[in-house]
Protein backbone atom coordinates (compact mmCIF):
# COMPACT_ATOMS: atom_id res chain seq x y z
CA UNK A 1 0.00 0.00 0.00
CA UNK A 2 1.66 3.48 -1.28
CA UNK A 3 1.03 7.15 0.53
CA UNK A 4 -1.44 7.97 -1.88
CA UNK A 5 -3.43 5.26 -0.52
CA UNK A 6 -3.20 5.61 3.19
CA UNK A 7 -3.66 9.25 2.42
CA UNK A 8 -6.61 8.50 0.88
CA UNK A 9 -7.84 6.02 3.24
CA UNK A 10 -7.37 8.76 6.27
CA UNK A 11 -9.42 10.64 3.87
CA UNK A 12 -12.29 8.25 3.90
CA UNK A 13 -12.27 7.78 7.37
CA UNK A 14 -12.57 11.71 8.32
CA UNK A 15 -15.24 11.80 5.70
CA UNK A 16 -16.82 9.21 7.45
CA UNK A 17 -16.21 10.42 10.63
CA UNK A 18 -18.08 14.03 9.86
CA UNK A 19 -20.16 13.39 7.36
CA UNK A 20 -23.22 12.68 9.53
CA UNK A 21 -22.95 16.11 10.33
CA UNK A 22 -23.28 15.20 14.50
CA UNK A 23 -19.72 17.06 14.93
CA UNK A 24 -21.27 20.44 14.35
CA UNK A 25 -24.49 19.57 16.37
CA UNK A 26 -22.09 18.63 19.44
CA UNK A 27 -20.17 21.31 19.20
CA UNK A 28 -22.97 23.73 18.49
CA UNK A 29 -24.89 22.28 21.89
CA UNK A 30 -21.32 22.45 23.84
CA UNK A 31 -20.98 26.00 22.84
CA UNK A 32 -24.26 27.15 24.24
CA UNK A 33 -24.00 25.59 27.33
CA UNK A 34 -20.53 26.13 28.58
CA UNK A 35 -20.18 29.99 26.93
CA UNK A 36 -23.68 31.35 26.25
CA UNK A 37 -25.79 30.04 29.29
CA UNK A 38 -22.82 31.30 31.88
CA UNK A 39 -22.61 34.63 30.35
CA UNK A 40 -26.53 34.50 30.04
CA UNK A 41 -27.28 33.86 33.67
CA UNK A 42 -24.25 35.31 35.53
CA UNK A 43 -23.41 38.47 33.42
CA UNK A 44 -19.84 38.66 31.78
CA UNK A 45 -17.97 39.62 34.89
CA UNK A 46 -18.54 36.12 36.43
CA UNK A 47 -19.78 33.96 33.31
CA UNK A 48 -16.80 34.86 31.52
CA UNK A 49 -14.62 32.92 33.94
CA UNK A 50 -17.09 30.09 34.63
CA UNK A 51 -17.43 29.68 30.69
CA UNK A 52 -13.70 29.60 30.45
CA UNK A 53 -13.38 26.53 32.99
CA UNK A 54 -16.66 24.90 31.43
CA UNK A 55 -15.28 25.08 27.47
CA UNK A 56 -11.65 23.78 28.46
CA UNK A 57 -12.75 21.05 30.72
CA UNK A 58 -15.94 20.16 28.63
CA UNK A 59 -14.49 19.37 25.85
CA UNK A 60 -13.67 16.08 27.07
CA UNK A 61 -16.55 15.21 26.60
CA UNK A 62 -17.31 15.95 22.59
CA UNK A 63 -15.82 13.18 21.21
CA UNK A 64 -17.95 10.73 23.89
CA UNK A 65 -20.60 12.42 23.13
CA UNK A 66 -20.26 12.21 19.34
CA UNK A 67 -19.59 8.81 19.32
CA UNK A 68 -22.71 8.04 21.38
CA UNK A 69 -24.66 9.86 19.30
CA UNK A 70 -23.56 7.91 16.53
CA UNK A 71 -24.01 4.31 18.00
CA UNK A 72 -27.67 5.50 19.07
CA UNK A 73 -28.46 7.02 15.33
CA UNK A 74 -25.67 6.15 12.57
CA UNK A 75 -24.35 2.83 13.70
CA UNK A 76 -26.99 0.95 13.33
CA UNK A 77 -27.73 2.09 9.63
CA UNK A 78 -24.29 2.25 8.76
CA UNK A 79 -21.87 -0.17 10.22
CA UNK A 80 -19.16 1.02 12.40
CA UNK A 81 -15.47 0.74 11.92
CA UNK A 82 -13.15 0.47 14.27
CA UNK A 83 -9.45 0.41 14.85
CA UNK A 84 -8.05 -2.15 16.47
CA UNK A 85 -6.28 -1.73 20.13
CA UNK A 86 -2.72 -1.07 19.24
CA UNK A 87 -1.76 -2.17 22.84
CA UNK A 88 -2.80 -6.10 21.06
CA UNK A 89 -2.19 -5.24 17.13
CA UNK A 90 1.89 -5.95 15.38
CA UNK A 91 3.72 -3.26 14.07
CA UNK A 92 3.13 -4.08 11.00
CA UNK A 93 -1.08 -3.93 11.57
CA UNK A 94 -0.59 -0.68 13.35
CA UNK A 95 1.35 0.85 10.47
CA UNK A 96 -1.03 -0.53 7.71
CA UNK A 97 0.67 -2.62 6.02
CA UNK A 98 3.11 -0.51 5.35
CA UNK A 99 7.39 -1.59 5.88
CA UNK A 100 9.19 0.00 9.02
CA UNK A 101 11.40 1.35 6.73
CA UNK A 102 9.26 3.34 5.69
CA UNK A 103 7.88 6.57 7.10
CA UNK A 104 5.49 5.07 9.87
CA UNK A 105 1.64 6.13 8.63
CA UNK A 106 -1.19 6.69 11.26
CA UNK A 107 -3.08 3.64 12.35
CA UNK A 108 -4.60 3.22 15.75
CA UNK A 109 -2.48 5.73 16.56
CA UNK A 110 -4.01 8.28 14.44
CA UNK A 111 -7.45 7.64 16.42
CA UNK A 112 -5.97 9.09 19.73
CA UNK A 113 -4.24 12.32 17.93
CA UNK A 114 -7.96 12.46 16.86
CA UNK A 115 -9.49 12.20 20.30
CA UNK A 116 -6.78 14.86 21.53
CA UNK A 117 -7.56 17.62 18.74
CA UNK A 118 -11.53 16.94 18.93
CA UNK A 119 -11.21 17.34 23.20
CA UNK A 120 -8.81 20.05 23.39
CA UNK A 121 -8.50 22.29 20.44
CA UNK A 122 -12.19 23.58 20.95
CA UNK A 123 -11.75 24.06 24.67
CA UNK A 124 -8.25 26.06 23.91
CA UNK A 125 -9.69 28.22 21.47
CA UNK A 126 -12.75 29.08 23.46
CA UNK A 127 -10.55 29.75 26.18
CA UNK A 128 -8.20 31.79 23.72
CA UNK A 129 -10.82 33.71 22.73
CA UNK A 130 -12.14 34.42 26.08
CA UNK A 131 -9.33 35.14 27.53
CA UNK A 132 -8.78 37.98 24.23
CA UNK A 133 -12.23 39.34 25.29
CA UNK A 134 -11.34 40.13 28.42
CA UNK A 135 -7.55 41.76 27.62
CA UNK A 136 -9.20 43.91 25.17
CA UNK A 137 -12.08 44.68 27.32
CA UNK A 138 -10.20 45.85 29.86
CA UNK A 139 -8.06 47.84 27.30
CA UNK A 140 -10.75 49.30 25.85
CA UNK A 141 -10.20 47.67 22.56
CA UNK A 142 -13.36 45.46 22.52
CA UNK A 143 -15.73 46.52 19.63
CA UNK A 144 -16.30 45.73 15.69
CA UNK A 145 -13.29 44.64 15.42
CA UNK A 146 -13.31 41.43 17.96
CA UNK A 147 -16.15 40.37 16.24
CA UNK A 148 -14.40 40.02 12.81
CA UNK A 149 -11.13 38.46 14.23
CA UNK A 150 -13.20 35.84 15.56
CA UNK A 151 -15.46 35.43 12.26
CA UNK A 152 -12.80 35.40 10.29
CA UNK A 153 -10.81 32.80 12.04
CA UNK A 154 -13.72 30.27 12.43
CA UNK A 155 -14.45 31.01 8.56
CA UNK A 156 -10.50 29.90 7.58
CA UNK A 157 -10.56 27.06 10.14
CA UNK A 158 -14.14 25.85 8.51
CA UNK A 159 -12.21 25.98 5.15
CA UNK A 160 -8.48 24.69 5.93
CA UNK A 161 -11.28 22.13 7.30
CA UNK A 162 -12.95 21.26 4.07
CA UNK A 163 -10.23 21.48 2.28
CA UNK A 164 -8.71 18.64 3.95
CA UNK A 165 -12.24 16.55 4.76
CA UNK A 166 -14.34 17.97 1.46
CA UNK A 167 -17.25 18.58 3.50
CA UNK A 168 -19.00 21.03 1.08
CA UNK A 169 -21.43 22.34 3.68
CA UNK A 170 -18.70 23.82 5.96
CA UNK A 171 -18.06 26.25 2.61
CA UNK A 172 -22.03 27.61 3.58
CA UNK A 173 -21.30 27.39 7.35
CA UNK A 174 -17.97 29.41 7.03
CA UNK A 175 -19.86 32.29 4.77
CA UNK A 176 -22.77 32.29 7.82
CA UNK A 177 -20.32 32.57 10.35
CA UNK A 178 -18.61 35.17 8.63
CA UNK A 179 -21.58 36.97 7.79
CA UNK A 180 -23.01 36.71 11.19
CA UNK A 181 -19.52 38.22 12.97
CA UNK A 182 -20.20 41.01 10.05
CA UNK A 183 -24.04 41.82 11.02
CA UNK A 184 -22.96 41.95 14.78
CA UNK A 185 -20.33 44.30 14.30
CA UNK A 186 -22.51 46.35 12.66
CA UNK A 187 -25.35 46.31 15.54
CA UNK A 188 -25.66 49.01 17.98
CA UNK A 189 -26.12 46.88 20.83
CA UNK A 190 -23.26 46.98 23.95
CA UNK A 191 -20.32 44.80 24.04
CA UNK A 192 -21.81 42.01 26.45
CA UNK A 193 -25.07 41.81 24.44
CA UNK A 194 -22.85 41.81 21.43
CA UNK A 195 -20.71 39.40 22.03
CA UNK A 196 -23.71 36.71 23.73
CA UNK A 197 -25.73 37.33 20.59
CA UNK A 198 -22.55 36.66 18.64
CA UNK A 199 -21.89 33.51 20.70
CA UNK A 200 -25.40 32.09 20.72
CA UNK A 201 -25.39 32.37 16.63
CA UNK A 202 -22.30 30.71 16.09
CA UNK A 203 -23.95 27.53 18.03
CA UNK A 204 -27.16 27.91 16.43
CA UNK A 205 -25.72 28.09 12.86
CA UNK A 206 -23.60 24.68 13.65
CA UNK A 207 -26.39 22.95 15.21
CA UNK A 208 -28.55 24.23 12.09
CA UNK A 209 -25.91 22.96 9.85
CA UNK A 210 -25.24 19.84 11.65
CA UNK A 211 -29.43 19.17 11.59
CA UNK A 212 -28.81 19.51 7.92
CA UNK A 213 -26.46 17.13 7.10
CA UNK A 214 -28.18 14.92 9.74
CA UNK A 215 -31.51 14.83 8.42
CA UNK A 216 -29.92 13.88 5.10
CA UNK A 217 -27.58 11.11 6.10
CA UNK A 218 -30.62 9.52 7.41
CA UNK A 219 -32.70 9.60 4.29
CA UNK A 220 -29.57 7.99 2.70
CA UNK A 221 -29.84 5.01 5.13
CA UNK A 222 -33.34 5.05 6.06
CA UNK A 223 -33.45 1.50 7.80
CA UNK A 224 -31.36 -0.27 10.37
CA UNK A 225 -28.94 -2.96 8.73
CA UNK A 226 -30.91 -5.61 10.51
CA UNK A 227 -34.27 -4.00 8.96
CA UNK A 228 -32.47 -3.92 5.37
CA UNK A 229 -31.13 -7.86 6.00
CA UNK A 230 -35.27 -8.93 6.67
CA UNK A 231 -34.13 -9.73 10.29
């Protein structure tokens, strides 16, 4: 098996991985309640910290909470596939196939960088971007142009994203999102109202998304595999 082909089996497997669209409903649902509720119900001045702890230590629990979602909904019309534990799996399994001369390709292996980037990165950026709020609140530098830094970075991640994954509907999602960081720059409204109402679109339009691609996964596999086998 060449690099082009693991490459493109990695590929696959993200595809496969977020193509159900339950990443962005997760996330979406995580967002709200760990940054919009706290800032909701105890004002920035406490919320802000509380969301801060909530986001980084939360997001342990997305990629649980994705893959239960996925053995209560997709599983069971799809199949699941599964690495095997490379704690009981030869070198030569874990690398797929591939010599150990040659430059050592993710397996099993690749499934815990996976679990690492899906629990942390989200929790570090909300906490990143929290964490700007406040420094340029405090400097007087929170406004417009917060809004747009953080539109426009969600937008390139969504698309350094598809790029990689070909998810076509994170193209649409990254246009909302910038659009939406756009339309709230352009309110009147203070800088705490601001930013919530900022916050609480950015989990609606993933969640919407997510529904999206949801809704039409199903229709693709409208039966369980025991349904479809007459069992």
């Amino acid at each position: 098996m060449g690099r082009t082909d693991v490459d493109r089996a990695l590929r696959r497997s993200g595809e496969y991985f977020f193509g159900d669209g339950l990443c962005e409903i997760v996330v979406g649902v995580w967002i709200g309640l760990t940054v919009a509720v706290p800032v909701f119900v105890l004002g920035w001045e406490q919320g802000g910290a509380v969301a801060a702890l909530l986001a980084f230590n939360g997001g342990w629990l997305l990629r649980p909470a994705i893959l239960a979602a996925k053995g209560r909904w997709v599983h069971p019309r799809t199949g699941r596939v599964a690495y095997p534990d490379p704690a009981n799996v030869p070198p030569t399994l874990t690398s797929l196939g591939l010599s150990p001369a040659n430059r050592p390709t993710p397996g099993p292996a690749q499934g815990y960088r996976a679990t690492l980037l899906i629990s942390i990165l989200p929790g570090a950026f909300a906490d990143a971007v929290l964490l700007g709020i406040e420094g340029s609140r405090r400097g007087g530098l929170w406004g417009a142009s917060g809004h747009v830094v953080i539109g426009s970075l969600l937008a390139a991640g969504l698309l350094l994203a598809w790029a990689r994954w070909q998810q076509r509907r994170w193209i649409v999602l990254a246009f909302v999102l910038a659009l939406l960081a756009t339309a709230v720059a352009s309110s009147r409204l203070d800088w705490e109202r601001a930013l919530l109402l900022h916050v609480v679109g950015i989990a609606v339009a993933l969640i919407a998304t997510g529904a999206v691609a949801f809704v039409g996964y199903l229709r693709r596999a409208p039966k369980a595999l025991a349904e479809a086998d007459g069992r």
